[in-house]
PDB file of N, CA and C in Angstrom:
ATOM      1  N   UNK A   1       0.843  -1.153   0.000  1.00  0.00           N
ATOM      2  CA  UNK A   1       0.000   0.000   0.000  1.00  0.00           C
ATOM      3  C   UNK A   1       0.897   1.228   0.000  1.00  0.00           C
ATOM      4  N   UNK A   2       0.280   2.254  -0.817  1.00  0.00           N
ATOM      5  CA  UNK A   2       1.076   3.450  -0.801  1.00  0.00           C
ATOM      6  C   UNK A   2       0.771   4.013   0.030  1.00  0.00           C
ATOM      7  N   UNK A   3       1.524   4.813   0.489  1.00  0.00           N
ATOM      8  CA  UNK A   3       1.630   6.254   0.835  1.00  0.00           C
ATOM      9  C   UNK A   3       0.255   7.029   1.148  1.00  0.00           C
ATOM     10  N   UNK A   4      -0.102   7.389  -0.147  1.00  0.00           N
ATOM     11  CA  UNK A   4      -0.710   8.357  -0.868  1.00  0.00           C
ATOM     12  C   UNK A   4      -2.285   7.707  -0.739  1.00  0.00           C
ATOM     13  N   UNK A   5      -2.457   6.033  -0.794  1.00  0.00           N
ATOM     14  CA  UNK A   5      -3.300   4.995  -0.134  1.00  0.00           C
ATOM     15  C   UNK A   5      -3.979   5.218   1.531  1.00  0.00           C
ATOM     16  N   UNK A   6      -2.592   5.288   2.067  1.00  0.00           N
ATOM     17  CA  UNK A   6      -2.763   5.168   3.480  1.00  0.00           C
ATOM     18  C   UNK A   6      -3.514   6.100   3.888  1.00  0.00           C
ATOM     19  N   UNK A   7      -2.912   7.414   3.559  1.00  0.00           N
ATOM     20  CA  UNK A   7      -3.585   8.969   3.640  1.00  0.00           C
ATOM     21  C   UNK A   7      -5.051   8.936   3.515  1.00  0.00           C
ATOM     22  N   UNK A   8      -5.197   8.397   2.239  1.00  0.00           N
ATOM     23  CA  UNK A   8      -6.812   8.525   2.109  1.00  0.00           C
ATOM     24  C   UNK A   8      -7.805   7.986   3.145  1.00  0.00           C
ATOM     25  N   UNK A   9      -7.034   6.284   3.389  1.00  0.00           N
ATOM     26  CA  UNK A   9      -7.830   5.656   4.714  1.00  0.00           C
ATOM     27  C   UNK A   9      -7.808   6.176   5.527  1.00  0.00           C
ATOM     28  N   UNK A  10      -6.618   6.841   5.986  1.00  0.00           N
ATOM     29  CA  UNK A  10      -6.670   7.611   7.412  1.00  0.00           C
ATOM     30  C   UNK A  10      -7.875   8.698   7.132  1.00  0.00           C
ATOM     31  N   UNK A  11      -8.055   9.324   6.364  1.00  0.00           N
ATOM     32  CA  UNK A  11      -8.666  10.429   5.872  1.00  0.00           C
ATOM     33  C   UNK A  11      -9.894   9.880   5.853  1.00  0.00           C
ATOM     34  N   UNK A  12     -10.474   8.786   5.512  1.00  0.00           N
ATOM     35  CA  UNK A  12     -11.814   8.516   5.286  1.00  0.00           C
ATOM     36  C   UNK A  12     -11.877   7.894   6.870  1.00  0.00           C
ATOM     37  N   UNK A  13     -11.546   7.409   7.803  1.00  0.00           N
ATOM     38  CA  UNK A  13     -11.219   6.677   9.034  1.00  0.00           C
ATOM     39  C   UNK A  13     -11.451   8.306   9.754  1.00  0.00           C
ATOM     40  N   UNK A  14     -10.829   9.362   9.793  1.00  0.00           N
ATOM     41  CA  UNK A  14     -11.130  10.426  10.296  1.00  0.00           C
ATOM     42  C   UNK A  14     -12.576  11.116  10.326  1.00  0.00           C
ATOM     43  N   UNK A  15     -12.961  11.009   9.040  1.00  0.00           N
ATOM     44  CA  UNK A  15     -14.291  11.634   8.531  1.00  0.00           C
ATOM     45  C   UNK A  15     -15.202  11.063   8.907  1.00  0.00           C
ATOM     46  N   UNK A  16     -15.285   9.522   9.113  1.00  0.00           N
ATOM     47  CA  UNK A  16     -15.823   8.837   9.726  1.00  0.00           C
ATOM     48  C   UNK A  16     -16.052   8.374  11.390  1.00  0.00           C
ATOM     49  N   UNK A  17     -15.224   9.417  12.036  1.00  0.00           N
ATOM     50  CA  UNK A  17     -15.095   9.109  13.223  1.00  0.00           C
ATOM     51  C   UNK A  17     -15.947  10.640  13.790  1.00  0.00           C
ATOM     52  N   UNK A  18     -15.828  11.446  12.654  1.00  0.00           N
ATOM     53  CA  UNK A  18     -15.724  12.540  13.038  1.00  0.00           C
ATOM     54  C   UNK A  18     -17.616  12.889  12.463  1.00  0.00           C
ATOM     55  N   UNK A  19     -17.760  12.248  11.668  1.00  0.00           N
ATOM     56  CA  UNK A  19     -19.742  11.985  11.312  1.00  0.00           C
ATOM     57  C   UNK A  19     -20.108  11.298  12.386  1.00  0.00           C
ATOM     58  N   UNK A  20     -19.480  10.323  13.110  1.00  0.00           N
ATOM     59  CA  UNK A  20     -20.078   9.276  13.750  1.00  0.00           C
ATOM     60  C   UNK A  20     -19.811  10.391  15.225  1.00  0.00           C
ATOM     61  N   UNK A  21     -18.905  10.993  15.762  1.00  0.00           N
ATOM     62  CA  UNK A  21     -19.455  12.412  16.768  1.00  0.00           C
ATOM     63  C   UNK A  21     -20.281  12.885  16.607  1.00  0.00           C
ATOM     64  N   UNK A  22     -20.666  13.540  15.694  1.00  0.00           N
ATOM     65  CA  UNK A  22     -21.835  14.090  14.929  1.00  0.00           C
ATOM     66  C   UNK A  22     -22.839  13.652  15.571  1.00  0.00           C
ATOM     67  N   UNK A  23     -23.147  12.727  14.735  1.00  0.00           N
ATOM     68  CA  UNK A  23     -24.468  11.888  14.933  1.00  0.00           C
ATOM     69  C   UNK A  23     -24.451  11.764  16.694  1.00  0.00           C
ATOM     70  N   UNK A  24     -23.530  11.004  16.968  1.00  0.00           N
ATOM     71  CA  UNK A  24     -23.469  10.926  18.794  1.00  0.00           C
ATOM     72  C   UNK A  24     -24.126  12.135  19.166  1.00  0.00           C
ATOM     73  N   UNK A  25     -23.069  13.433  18.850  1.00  0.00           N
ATOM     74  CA  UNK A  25     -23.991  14.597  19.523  1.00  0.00           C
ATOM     75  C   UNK A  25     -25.706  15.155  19.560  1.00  0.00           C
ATOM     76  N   UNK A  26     -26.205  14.332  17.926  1.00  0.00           N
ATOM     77  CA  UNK A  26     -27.560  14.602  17.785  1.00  0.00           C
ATOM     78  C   UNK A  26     -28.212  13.896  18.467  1.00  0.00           C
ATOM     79  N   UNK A  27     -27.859  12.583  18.687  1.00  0.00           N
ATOM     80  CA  UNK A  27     -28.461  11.678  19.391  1.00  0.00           C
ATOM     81  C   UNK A  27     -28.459  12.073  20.739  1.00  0.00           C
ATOM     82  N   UNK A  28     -27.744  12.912  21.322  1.00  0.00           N
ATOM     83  CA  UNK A  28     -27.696  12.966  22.947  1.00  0.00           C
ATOM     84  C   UNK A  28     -28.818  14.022  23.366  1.00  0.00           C
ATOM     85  N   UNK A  29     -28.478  14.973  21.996  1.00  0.00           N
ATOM     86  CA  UNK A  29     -29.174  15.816  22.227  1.00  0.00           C
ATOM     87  C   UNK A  29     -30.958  15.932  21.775  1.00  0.00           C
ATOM     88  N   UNK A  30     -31.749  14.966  21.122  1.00  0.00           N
ATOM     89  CA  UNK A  30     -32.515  14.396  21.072  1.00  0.00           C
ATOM     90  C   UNK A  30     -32.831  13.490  22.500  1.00  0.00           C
ATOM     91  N   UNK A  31     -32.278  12.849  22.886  1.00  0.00           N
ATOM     92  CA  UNK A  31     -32.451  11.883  24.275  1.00  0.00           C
ATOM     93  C   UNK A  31     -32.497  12.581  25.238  1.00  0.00           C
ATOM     94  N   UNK A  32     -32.247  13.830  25.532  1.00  0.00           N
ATOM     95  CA  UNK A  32     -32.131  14.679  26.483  1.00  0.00           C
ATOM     96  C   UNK A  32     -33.233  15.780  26.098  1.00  0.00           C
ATOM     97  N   UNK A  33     -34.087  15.798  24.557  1.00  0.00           N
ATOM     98  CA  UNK A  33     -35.210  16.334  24.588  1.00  0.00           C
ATOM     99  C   UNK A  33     -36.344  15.485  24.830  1.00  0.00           C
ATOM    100  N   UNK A  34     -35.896  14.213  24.658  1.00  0.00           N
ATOM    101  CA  UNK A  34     -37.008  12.681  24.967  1.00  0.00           C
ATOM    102  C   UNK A  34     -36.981  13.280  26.748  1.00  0.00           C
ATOM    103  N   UNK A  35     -35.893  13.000  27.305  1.00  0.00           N
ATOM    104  CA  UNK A  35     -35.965  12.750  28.880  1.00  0.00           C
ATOM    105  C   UNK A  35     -36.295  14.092  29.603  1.00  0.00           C
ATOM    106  N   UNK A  36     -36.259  15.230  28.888  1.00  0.00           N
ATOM    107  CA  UNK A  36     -37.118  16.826  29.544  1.00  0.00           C
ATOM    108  C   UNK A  36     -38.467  16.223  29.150  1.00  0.00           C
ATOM    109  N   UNK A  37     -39.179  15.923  27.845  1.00  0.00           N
ATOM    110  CA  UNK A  37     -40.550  16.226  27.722  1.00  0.00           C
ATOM    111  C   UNK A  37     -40.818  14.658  28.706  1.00  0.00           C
ATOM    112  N   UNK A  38     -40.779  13.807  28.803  1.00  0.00           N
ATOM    113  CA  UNK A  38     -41.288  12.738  29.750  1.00  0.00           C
ATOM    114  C   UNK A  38     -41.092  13.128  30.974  1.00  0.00           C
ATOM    115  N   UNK A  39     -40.334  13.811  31.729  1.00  0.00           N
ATOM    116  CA  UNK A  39     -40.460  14.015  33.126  1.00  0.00           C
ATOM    117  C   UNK A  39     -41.534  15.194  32.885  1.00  0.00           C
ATOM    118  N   UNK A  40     -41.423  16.465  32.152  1.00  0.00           N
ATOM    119  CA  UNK A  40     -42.337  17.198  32.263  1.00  0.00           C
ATOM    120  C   UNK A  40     -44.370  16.438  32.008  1.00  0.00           C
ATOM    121  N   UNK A  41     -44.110  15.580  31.570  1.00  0.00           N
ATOM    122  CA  UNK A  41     -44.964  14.517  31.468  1.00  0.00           C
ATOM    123  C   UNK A  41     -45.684  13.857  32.984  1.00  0.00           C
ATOM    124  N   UNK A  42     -44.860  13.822  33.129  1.00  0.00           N
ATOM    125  CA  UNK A  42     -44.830  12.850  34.254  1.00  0.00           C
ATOM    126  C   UNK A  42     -45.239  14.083  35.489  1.00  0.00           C
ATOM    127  N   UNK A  43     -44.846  14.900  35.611  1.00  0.00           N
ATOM    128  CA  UNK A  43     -44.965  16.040  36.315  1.00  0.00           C
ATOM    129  C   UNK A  43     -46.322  16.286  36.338  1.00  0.00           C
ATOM    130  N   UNK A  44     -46.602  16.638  34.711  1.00  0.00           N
ATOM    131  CA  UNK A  44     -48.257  17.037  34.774  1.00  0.00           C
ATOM    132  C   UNK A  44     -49.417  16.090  34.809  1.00  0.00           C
ATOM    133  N   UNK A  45     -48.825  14.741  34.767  1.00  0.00           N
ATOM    134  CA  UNK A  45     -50.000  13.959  35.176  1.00  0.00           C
ATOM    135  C   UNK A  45     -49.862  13.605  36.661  1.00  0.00           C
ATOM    136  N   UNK A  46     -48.627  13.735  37.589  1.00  0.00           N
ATOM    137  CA  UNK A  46     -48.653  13.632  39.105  1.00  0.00           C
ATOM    138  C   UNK A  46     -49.919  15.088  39.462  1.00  0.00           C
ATOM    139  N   UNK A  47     -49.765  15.652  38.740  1.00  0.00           N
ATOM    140  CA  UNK A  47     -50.533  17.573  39.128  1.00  0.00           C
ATOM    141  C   UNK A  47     -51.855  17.122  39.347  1.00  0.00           C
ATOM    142  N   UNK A  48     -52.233  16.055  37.943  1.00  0.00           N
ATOM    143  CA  UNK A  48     -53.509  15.595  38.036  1.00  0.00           C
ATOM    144  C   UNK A  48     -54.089  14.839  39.102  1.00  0.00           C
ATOM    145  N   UNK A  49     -52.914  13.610  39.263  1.00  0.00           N
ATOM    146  CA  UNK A  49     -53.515  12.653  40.280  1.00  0.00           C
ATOM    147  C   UNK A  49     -53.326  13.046  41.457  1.00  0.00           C
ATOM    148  N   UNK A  50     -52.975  14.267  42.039  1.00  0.00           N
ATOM    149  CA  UNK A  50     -52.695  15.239  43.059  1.00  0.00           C
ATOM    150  C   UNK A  50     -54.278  16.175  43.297  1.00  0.00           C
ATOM    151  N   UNK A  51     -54.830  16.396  41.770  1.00  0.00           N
ATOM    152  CA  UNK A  51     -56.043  17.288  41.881  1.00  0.00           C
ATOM    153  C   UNK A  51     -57.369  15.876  41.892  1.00  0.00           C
ATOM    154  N   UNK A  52     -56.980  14.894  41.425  1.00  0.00           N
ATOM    155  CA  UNK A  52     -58.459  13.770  41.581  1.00  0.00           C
ATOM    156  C   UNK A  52     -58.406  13.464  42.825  1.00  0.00           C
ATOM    157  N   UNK A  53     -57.097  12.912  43.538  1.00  0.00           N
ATOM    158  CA  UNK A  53     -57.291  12.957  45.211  1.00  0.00           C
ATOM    159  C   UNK A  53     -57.638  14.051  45.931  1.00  0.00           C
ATOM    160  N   UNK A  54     -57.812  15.027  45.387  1.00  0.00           N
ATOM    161  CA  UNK A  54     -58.142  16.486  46.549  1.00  0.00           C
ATOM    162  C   UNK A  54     -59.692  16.139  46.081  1.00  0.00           C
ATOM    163  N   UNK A  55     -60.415  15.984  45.088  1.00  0.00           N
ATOM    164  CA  UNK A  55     -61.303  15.693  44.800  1.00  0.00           C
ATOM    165  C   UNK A  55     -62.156  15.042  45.120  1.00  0.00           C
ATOM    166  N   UNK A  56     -61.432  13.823  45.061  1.00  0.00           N
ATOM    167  CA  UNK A  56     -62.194  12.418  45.519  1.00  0.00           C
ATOM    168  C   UNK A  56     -62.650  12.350  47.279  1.00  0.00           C
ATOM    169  N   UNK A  57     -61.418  12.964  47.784  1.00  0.00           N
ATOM    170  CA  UNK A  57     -61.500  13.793  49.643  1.00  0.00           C
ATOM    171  C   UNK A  57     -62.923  14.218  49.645  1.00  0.00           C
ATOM    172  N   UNK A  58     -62.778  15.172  48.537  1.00  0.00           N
ATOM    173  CA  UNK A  58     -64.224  15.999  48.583  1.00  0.00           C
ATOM    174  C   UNK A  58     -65.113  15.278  48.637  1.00  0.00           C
ATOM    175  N   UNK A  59     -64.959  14.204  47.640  1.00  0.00           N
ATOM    176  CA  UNK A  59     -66.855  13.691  47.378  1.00  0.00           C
ATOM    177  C   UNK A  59     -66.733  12.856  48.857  1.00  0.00           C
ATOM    178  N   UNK A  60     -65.725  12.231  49.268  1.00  0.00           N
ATOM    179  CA  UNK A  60     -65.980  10.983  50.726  1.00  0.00           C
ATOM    180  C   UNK A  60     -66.180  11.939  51.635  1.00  0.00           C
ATOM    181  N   UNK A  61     -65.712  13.400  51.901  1.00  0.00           N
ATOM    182  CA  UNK A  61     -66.328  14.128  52.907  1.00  0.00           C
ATOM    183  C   UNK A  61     -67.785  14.724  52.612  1.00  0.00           C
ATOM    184  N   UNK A  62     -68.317  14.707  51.397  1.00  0.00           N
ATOM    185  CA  UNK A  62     -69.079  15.717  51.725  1.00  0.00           C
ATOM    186  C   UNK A  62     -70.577  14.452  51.514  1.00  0.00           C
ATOM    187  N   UNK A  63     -69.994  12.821  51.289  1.00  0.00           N
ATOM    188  CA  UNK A  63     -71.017  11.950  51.351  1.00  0.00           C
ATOM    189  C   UNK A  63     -71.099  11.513  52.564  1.00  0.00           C
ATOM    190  N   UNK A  64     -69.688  11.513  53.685  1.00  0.00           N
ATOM    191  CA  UNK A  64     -70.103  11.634  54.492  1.00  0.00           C
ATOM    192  C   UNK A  64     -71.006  12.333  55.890  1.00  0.00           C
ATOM    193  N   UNK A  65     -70.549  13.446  55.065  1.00  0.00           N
ATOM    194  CA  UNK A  65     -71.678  14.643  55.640  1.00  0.00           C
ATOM    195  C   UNK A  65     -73.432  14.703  55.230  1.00  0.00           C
ATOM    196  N   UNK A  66     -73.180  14.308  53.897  1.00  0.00           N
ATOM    197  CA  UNK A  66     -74.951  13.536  53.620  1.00  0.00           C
ATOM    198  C   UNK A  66     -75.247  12.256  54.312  1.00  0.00           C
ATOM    199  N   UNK A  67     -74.405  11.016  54.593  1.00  0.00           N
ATOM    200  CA  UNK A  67     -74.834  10.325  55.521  1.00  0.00           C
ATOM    201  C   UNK A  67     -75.151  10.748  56.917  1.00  0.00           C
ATOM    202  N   UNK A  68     -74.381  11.578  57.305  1.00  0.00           N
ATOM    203  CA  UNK A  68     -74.778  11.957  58.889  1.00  0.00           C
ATOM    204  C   UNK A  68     -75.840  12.818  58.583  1.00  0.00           C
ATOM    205  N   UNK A  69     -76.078  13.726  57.810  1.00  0.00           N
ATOM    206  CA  UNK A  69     -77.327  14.365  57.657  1.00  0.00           C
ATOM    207  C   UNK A  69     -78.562  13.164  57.423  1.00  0.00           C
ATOM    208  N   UNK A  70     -78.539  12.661  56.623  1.00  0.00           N
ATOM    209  CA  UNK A  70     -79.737  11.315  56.390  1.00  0.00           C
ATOM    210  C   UNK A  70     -79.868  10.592  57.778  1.00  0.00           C
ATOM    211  N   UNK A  71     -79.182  10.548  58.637  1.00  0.00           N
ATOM    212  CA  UNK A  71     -79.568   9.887  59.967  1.00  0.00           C
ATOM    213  C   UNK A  71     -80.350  10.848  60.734  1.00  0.00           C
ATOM    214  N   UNK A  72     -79.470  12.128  60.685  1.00  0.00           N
ATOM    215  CA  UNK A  72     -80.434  12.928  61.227  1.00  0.00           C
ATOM    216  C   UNK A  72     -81.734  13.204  60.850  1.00  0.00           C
ATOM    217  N   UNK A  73     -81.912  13.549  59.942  1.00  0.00           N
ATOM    218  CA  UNK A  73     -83.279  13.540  58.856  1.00  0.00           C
ATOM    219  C   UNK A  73     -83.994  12.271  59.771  1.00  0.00           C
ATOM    220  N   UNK A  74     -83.362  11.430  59.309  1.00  0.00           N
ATOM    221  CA  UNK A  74     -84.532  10.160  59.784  1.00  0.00           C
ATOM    222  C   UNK A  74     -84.928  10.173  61.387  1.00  0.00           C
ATOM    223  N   UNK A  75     -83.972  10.717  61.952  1.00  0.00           N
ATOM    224  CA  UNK A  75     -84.030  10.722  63.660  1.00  0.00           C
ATOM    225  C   UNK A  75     -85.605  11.975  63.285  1.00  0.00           C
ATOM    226  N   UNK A  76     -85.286  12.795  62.917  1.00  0.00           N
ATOM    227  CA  UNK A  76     -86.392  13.660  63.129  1.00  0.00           C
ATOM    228  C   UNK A  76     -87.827  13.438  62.453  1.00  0.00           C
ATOM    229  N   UNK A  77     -87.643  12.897  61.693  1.00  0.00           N
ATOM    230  CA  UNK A  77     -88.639  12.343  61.082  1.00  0.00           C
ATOM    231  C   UNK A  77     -89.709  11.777  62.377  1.00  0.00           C
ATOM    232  N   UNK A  78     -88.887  10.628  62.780  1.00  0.00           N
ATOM    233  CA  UNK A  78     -89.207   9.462  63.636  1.00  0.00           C
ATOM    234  C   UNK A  78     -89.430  10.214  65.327  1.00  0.00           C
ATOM    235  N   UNK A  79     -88.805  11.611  65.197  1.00  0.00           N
ATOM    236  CA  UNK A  79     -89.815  12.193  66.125  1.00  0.00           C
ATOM    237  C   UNK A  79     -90.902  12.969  65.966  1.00  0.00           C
ATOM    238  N   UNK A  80     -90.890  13.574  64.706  1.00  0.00           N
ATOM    239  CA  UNK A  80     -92.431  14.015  64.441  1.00  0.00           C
ATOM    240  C   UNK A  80     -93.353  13.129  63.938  1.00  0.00           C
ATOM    241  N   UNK A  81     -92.649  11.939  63.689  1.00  0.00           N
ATOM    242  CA  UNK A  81     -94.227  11.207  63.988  1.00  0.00           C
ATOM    243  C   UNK A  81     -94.310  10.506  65.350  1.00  0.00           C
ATOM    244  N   UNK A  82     -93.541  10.911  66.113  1.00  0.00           N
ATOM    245  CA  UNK A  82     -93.925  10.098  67.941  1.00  0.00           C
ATOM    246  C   UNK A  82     -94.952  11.462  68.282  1.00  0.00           C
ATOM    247  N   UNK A  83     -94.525  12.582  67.510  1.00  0.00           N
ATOM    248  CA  UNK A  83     -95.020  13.865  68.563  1.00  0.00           C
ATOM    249  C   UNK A  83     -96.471  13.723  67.721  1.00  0.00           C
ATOM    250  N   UNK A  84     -96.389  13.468  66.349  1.00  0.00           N
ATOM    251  CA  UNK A  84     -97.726  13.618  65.775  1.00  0.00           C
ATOM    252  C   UNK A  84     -99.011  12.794  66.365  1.00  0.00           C
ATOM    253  N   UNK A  85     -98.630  11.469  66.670  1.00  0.00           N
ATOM    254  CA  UNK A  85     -99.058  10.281  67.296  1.00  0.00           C
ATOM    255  C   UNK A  85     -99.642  10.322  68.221  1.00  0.00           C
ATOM    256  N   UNK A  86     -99.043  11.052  69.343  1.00  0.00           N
ATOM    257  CA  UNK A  86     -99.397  11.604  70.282  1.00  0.00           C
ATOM    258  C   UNK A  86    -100.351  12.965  70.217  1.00  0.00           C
ATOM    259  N   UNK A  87    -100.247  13.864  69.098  1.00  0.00           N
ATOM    260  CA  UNK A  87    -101.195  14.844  69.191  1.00  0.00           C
ATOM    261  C   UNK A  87    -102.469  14.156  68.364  1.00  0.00           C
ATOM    262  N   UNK A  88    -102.654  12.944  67.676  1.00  0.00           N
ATOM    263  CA  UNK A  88    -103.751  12.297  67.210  1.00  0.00           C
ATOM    264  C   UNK A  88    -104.454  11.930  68.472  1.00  0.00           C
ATOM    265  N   UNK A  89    -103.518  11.274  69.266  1.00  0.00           N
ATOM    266  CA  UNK A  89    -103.880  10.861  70.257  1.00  0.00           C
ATOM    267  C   UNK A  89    -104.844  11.525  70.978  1.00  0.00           C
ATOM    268  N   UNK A  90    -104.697  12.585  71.311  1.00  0.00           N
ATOM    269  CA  UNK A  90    -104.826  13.752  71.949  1.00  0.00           C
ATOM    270  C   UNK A  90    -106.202  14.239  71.409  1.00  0.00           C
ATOM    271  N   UNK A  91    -106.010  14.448  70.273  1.00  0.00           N
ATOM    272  CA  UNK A  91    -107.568  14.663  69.730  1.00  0.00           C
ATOM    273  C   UNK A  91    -108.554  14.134  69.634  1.00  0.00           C
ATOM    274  N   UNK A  92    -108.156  12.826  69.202  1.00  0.00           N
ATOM    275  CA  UNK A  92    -109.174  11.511  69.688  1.00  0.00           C
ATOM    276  C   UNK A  92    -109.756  11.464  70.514  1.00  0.00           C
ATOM    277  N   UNK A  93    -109.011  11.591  71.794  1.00  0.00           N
ATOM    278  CA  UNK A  93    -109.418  11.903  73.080  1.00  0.00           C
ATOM    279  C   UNK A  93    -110.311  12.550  73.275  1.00  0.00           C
ATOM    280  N   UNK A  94    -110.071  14.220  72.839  1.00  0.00           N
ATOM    281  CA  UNK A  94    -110.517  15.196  73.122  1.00  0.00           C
ATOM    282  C   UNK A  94    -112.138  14.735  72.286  1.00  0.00           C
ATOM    283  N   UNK A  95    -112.247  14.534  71.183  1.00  0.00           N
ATOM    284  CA  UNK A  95    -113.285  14.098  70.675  1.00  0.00           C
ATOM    285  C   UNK A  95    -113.889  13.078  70.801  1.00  0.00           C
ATOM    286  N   UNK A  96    -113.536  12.059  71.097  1.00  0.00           N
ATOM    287  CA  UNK A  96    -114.458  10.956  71.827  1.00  0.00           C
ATOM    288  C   UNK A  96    -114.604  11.026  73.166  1.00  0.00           C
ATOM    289  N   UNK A  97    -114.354  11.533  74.427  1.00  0.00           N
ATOM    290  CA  UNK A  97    -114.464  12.193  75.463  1.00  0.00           C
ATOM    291  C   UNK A  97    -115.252  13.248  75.949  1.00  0.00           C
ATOM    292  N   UNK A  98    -115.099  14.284  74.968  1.00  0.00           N
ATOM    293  CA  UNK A  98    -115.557  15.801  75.676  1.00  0.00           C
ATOM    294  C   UNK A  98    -114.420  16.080  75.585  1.00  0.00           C
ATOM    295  N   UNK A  99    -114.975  17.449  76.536  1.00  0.00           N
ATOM    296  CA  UNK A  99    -114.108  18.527  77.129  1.00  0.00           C
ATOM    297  C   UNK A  99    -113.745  18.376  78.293  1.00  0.00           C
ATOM    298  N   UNK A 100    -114.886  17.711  79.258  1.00  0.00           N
ATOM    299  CA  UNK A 100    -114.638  17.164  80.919  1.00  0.00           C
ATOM    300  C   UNK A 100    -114.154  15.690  80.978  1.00  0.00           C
ATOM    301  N   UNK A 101    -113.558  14.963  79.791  1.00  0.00           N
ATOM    302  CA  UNK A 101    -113.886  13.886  80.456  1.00  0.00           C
ATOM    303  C   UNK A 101    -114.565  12.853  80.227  1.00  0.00           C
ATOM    304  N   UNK A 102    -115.858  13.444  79.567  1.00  0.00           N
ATOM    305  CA  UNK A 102    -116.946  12.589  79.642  1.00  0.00           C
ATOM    306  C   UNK A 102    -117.279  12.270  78.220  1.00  0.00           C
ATOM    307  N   UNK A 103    -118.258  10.849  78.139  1.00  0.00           N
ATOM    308  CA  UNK A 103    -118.005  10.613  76.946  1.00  0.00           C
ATOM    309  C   UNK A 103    -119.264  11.306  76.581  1.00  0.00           C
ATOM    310  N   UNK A 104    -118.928  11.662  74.783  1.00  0.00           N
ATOM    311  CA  UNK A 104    -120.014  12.166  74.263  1.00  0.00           C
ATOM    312  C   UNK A 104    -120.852  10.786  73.765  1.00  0.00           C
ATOM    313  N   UNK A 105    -122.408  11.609  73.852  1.00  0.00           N
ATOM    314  CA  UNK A 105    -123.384  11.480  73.950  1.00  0.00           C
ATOM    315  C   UNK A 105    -123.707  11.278  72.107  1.00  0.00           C
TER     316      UNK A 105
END
């Protein structure tokens, strides 16, 4: 091999080392725009599952606050009809009785 041979290989062996940096550098720098947009990714869907749990808090507190209200509801319910019961009662009385006491006639 000549001389003038060798040169060229070295020369094409250079150019080739020196495309293949190249490319390395595009590639890093692509992989490093892959690995910003996936964490920023990743970021904004933690934001989310950060805002459905503040959420979801909401609906178990505020169903639990309709359950304790629905008991109450029913507690009161279940005393206006003891109190109603008693004022039927009462009238019944008053009307099959009298006024003294006594039964009507």
């Amino acid at each position: 091999m000549s001389n003038e041979e060798l040169e060229r290989k070295i020369e094409f062996i250079v150019n080739q080392q020196a495309q293949f940096a190249s490319n390395l550098g595009e590639l890093k720098d692509i992989v490093t725009q892959l690995a910003r947009a996936t964490l920023n990714r990743f970021e904004a869907t933690d934001k989310r599952i950060d805002d459905v749990d503040e959420r979801i808090s909401a609906l178990v507190d505020a169903q639990i606050r309709t359950g304790e209200n629905v008991k109450r509801t029913e507690e009161n319910v279940k005393e206006t009809n003891e109190a109603l019961r008693n004022l039927i009662a009462v009238v019944d009385r008053y009307f099959s009785e009298g006024r003294n006491g006594e039964a009507r006639q």
